[in-house]
C-alpha atoms as a PDB file:
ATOM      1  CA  UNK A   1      -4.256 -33.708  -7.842  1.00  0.00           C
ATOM      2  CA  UNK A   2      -4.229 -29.943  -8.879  1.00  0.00           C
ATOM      3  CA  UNK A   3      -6.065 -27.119  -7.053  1.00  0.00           C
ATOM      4  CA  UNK A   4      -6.644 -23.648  -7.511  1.00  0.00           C
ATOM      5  CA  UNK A   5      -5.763 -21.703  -4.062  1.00  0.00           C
ATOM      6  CA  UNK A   6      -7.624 -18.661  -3.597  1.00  0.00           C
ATOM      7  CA  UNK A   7      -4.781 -16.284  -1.775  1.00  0.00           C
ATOM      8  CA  UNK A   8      -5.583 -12.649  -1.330  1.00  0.00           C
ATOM      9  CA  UNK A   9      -2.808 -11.311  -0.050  1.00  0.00           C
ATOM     10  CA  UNK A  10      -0.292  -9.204  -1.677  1.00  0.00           C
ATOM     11  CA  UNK A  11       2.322  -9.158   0.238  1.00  0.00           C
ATOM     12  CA  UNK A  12       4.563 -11.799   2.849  1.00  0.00           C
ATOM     13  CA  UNK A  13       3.360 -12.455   6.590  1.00  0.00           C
ATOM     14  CA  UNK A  14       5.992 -11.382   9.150  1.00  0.00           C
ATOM     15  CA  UNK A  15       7.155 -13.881  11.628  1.00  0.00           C
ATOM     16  CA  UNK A  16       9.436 -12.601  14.431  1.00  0.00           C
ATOM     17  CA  UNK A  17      10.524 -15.319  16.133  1.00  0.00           C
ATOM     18  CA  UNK A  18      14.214 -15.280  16.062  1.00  0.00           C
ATOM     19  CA  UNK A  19      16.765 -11.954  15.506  1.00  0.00           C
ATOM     20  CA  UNK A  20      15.559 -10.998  12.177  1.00  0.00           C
ATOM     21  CA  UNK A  21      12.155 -11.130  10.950  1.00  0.00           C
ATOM     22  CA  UNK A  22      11.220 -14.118   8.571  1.00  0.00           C
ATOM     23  CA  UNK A  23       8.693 -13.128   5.677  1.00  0.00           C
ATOM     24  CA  UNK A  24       6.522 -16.180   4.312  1.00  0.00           C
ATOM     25  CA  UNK A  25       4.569 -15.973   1.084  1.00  0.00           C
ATOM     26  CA  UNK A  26       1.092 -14.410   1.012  1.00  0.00           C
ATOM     27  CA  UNK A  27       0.316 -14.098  -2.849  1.00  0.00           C
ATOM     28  CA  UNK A  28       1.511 -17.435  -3.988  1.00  0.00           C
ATOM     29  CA  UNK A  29       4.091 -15.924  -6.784  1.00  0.00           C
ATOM     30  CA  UNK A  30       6.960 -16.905  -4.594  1.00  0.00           C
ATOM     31  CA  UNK A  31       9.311 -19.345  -6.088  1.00  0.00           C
ATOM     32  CA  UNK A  32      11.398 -19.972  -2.834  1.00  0.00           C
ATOM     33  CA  UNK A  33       7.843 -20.894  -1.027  1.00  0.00           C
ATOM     34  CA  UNK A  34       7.321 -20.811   1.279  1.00  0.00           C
ATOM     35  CA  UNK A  35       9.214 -17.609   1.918  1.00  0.00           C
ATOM     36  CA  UNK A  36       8.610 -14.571   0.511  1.00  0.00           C
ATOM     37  CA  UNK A  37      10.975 -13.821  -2.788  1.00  0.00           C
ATOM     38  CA  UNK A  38       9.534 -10.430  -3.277  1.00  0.00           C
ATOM     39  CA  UNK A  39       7.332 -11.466  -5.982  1.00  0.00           C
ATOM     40  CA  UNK A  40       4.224 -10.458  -4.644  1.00  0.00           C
ATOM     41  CA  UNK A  41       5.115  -6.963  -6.584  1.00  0.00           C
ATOM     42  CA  UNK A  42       4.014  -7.846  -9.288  1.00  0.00           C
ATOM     43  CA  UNK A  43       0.425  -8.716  -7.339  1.00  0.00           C
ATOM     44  CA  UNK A  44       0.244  -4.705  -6.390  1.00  0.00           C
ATOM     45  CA  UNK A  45       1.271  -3.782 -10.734  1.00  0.00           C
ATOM     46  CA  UNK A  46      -1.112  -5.985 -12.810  1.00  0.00           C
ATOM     47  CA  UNK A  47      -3.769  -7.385 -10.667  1.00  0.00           C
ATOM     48  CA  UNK A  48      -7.135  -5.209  -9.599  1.00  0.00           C
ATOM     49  CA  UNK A  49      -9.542  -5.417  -7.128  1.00  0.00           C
ATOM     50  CA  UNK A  50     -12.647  -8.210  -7.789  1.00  0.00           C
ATOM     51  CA  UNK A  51     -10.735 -10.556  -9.947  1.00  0.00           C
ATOM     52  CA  UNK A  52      -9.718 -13.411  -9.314  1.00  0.00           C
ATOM     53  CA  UNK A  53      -6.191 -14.533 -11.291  1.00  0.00           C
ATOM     54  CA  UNK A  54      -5.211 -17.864 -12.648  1.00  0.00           C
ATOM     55  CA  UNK A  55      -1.241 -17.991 -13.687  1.00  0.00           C
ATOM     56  CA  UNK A  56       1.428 -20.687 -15.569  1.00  0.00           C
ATOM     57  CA  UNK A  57       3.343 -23.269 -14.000  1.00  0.00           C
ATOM     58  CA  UNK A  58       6.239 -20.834 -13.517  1.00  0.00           C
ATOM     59  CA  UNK A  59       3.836 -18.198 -11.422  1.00  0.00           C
ATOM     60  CA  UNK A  60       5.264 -15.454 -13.650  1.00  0.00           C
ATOM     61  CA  UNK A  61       2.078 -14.960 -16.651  1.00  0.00           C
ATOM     62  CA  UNK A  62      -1.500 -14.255 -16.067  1.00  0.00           C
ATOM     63  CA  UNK A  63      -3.439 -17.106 -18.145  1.00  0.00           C
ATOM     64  CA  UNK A  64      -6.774 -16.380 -16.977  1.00  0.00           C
ATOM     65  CA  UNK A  65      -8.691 -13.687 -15.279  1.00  0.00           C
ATOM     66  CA  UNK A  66     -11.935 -14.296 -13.632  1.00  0.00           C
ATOM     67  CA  UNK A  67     -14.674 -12.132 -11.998  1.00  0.00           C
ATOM     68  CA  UNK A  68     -14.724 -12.993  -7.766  1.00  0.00           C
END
């Protein structure tokens, strides 16, 4: 069954748990999920403040934007 997830974050959450930190996925543009792949940059470039963003299969293209 598909879902739109709301995610607001634009960047990973830090876990430090063992001897390096382990970043998991906040924006939901990560295709190694659910660890961070550094693709929340493009969150910070092309998305603004308010709207709410729908993207493709692949995560990479904006399809829709929406007001909040």
């Amino acid at each position: 069954m598909p879902r739109y997830v709301r995610l607001e974050a634009d960047g990973p959450y830090r876990i430090d748990p063992q001897d390096k930190p382990v970043f998991v996925c906040g924006c939901g543009l990560s295709k190694n999920m659910p660890f961070c792949d550094g693709a929340h940059k493009a969150c910070k470039t092309s998305e603004q403040p308010g709207k709410t963003y729908v993207y493709d299969e692949k995560r990479e293209n904006i399809v829709e934007e929406r007001d909040e």
